[in-house]
PDB file of N, CA and C in Angstrom:
ATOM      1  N   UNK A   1      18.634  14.913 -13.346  1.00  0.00           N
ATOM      2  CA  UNK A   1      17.243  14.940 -12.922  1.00  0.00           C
ATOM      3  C   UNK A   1      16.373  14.167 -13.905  1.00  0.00           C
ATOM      4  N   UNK A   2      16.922  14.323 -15.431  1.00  0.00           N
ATOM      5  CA  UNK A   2      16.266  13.244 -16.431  1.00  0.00           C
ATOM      6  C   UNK A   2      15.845  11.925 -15.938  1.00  0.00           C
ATOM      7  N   UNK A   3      17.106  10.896 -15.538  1.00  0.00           N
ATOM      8  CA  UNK A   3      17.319  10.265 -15.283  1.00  0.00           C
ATOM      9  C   UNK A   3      16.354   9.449 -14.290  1.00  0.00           C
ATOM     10  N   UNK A   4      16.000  10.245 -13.175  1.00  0.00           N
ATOM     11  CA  UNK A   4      15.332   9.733 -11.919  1.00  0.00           C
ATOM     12  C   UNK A   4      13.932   9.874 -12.348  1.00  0.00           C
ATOM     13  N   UNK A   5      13.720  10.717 -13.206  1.00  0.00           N
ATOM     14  CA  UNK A   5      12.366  10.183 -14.027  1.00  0.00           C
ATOM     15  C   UNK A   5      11.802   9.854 -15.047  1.00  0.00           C
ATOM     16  N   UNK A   6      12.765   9.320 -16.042  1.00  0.00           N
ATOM     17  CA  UNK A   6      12.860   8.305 -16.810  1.00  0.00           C
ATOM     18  C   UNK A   6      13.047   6.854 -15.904  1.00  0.00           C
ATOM     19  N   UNK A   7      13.348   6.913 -14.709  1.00  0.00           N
ATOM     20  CA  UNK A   7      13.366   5.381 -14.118  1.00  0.00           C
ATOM     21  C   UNK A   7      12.415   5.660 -12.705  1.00  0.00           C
ATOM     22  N   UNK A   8      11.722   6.506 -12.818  1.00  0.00           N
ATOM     23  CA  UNK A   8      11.050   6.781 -11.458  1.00  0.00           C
ATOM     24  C   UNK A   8      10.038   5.539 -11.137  1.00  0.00           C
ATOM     25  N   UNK A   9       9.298   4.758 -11.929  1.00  0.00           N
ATOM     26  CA  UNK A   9       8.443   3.474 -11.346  1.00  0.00           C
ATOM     27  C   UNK A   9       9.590   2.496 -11.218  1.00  0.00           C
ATOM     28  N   UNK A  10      10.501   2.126 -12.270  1.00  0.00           N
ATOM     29  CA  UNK A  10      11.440   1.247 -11.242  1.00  0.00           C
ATOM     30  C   UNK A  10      11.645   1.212 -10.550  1.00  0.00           C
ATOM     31  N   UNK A  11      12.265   2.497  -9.817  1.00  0.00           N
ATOM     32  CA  UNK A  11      12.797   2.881  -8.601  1.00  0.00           C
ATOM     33  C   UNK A  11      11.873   2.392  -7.288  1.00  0.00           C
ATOM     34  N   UNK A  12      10.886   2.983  -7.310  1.00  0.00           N
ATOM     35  CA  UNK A  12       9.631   2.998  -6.091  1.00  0.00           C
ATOM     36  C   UNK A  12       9.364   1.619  -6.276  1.00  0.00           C
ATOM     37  N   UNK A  13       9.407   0.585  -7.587  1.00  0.00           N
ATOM     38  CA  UNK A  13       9.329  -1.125  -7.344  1.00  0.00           C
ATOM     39  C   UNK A  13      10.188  -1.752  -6.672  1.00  0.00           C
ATOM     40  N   UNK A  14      11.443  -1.092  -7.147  1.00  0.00           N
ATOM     41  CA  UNK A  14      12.925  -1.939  -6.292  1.00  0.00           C
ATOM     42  C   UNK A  14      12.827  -1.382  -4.804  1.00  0.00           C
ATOM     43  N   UNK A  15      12.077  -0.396  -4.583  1.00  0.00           N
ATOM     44  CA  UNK A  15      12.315  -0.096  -2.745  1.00  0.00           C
ATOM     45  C   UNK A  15      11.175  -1.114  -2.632  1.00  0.00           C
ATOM     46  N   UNK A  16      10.221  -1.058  -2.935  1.00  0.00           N
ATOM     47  CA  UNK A  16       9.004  -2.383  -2.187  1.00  0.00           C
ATOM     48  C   UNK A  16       9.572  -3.273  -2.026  1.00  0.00           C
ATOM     49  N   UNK A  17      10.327  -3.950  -3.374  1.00  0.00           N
ATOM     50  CA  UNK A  17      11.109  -5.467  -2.681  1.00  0.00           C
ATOM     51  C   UNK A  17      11.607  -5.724  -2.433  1.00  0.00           C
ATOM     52  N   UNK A  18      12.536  -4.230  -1.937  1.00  0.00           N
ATOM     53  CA  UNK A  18      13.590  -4.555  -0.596  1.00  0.00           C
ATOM     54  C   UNK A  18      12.531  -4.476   0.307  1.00  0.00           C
ATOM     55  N   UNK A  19      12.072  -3.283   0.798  1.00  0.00           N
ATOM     56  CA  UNK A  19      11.132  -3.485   2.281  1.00  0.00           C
ATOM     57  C   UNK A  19      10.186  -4.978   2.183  1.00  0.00           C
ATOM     58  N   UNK A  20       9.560  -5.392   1.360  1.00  0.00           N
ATOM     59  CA  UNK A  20       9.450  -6.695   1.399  1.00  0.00           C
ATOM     60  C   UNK A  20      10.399  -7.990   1.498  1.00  0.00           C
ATOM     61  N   UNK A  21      11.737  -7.570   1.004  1.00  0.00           N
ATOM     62  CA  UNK A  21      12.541  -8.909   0.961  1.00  0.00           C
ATOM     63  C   UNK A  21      12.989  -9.107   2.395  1.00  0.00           C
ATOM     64  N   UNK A  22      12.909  -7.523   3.385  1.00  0.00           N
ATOM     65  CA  UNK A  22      13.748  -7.585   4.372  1.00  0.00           C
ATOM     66  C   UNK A  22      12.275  -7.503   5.512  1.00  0.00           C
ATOM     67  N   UNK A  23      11.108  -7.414   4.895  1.00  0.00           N
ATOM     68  CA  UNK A  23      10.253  -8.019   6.003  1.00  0.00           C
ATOM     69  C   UNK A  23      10.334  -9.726   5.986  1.00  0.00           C
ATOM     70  N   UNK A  24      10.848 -10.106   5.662  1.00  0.00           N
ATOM     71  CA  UNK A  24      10.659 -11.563   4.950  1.00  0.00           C
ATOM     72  C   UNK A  24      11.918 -12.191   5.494  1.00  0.00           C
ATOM     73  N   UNK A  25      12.962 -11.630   5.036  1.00  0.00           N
ATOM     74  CA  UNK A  25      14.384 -11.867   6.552  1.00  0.00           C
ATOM     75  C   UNK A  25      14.096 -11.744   8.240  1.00  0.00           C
ATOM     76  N   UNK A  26      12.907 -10.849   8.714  1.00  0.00           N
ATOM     77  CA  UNK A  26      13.543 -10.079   9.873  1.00  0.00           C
ATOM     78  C   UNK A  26      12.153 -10.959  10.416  1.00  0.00           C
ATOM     79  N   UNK A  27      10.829 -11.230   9.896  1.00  0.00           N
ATOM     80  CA  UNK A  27       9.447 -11.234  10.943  1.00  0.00           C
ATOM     81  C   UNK A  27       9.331 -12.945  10.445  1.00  0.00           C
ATOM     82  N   UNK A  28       9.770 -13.367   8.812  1.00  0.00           N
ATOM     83  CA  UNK A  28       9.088 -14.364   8.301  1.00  0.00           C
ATOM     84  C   UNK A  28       8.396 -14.657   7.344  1.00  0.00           C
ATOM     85  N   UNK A  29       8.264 -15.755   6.635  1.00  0.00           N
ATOM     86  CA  UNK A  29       7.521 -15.332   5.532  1.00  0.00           C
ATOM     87  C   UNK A  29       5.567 -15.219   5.698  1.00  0.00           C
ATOM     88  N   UNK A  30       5.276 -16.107   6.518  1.00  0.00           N
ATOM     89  CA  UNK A  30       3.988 -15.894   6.663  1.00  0.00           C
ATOM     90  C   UNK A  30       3.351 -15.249   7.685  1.00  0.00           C
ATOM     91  N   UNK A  31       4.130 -14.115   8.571  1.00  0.00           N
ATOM     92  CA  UNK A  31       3.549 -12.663   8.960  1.00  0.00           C
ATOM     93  C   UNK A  31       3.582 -11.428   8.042  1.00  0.00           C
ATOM     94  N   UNK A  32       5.092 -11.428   6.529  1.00  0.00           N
ATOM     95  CA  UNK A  32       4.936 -10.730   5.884  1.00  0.00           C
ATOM     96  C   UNK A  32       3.569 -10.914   4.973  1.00  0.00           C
ATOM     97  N   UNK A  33       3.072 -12.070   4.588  1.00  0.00           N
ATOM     98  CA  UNK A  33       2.096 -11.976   3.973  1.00  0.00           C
ATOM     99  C   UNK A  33       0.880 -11.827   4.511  1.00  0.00           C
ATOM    100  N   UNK A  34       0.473 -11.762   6.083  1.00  0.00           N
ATOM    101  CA  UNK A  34      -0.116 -11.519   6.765  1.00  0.00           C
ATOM    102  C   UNK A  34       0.007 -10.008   6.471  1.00  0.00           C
ATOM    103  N   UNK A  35       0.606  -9.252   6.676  1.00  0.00           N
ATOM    104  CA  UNK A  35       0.685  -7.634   6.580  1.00  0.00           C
ATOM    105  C   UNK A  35       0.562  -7.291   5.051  1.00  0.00           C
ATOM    106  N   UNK A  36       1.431  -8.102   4.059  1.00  0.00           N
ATOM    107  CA  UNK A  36       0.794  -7.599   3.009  1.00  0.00           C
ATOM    108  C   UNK A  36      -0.742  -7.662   2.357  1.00  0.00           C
ATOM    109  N   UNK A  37      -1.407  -9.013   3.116  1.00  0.00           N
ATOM    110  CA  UNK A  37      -2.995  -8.999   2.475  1.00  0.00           C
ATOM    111  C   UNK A  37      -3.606  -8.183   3.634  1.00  0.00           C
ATOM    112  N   UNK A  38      -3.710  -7.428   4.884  1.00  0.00           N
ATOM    113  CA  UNK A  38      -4.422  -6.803   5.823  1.00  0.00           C
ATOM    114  C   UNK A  38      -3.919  -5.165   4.676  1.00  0.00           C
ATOM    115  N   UNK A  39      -2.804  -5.313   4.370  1.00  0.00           N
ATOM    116  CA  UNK A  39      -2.959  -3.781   3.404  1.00  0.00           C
ATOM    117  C   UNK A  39      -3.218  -3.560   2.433  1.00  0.00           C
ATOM    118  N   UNK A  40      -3.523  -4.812   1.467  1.00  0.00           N
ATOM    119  CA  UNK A  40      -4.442  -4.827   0.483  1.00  0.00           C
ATOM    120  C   UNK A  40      -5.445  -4.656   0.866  1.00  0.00           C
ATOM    121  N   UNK A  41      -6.280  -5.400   1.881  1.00  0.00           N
ATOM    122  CA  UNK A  41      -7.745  -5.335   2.384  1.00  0.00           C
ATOM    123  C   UNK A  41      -8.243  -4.248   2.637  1.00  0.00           C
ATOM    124  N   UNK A  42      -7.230  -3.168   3.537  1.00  0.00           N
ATOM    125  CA  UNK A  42      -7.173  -1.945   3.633  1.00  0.00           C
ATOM    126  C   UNK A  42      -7.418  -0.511   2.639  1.00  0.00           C
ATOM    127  N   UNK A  43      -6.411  -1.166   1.585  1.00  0.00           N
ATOM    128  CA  UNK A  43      -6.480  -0.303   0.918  1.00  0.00           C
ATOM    129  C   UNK A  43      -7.837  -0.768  -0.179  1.00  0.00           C
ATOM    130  N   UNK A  44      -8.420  -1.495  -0.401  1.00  0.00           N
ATOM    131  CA  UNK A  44      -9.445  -1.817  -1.173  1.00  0.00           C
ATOM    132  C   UNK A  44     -10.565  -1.276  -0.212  1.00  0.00           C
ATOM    133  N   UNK A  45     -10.545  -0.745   1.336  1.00  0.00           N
ATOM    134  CA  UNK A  45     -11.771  -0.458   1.944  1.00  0.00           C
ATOM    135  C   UNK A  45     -11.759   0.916   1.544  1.00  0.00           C
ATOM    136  N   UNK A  46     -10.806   1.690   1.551  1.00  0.00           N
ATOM    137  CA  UNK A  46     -10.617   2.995   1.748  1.00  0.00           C
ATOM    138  C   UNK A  46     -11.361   3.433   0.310  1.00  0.00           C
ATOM    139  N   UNK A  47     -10.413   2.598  -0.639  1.00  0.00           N
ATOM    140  CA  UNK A  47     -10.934   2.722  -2.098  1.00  0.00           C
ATOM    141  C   UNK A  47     -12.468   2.446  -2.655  1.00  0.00           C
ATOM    142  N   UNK A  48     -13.014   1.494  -1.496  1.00  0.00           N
ATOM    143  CA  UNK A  48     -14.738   1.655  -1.543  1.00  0.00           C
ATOM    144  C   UNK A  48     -15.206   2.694  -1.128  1.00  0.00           C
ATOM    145  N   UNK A  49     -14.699   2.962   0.373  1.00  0.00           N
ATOM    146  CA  UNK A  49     -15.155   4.105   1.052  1.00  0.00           C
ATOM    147  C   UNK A  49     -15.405   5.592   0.322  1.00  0.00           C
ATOM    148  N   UNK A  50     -14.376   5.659  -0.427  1.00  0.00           N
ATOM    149  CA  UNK A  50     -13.789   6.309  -1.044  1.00  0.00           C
ATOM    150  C   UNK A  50     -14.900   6.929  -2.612  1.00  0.00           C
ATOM    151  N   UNK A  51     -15.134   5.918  -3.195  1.00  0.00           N
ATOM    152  CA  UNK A  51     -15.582   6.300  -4.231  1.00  0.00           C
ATOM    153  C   UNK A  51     -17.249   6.350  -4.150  1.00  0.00           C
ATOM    154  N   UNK A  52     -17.640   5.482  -3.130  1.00  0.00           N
ATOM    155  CA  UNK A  52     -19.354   5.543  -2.647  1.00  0.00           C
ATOM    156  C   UNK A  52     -19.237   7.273  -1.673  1.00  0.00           C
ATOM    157  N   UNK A  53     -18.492   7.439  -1.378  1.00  0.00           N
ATOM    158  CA  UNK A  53     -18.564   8.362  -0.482  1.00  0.00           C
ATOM    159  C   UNK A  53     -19.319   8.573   0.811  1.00  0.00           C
ATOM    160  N   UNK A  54     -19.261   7.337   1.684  1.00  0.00           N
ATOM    161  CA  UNK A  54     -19.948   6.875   2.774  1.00  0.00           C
ATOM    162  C   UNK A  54     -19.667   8.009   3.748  1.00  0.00           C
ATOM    163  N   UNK A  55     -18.090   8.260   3.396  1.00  0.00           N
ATOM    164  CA  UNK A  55     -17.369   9.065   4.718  1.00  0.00           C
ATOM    165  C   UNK A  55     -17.600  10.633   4.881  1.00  0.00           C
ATOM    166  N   UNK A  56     -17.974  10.951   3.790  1.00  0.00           N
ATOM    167  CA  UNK A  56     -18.062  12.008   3.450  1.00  0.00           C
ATOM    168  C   UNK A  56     -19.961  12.333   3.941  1.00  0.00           C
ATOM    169  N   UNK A  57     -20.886  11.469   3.421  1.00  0.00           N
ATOM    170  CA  UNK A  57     -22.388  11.302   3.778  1.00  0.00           C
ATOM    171  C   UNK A  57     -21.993  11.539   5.301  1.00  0.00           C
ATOM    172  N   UNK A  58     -21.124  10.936   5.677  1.00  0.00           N
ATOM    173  CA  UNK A  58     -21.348  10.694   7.600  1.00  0.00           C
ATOM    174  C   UNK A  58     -20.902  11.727   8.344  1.00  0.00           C
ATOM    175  N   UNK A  59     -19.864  12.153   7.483  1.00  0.00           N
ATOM    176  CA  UNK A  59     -19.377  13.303   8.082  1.00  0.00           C
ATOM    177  C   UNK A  59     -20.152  14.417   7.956  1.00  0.00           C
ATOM    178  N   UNK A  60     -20.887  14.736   7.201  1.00  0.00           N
ATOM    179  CA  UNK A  60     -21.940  15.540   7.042  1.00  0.00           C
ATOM    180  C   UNK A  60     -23.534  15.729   7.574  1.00  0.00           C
ATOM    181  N   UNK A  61     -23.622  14.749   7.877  1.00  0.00           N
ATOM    182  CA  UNK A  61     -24.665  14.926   8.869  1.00  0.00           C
ATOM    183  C   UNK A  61     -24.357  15.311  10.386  1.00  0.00           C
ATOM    184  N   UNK A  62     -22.785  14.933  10.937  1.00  0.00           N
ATOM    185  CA  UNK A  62     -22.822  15.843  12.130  1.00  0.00           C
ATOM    186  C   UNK A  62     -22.727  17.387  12.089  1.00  0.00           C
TER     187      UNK A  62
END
């Protein structure tokens, strides 16, 4: 059990660049990067959303 977390961020890096190496075999290379910058974009909205707390203001007024 040491083990898997002494290497636990390796681990979760080497699965991304398989699921990336094998989006990159199976769709292409420039739809994988299509999906990887729409989930950056994504995740940088959430992370605005997120810390202004827009969602939370909106949700509260209903």
């Amino acid at each position: 059990m040491n083990e898997i977390q002494q290497y636990k961020i390796p681990l979760i890096f080497g699965a991304i660049g398989l699921i990336i190496a094998l989006l990159f075999v199976t769709i292409g290379f420039f739809k994988t990067l299509l999906i990887l910058l729409l989930t950056g974009l994504g995740f940088l909205l959430g992370l605005y959303v997120q810390r202004t707390g827009m969602l939370d203001e909106f949700l509260n007024r209903q």
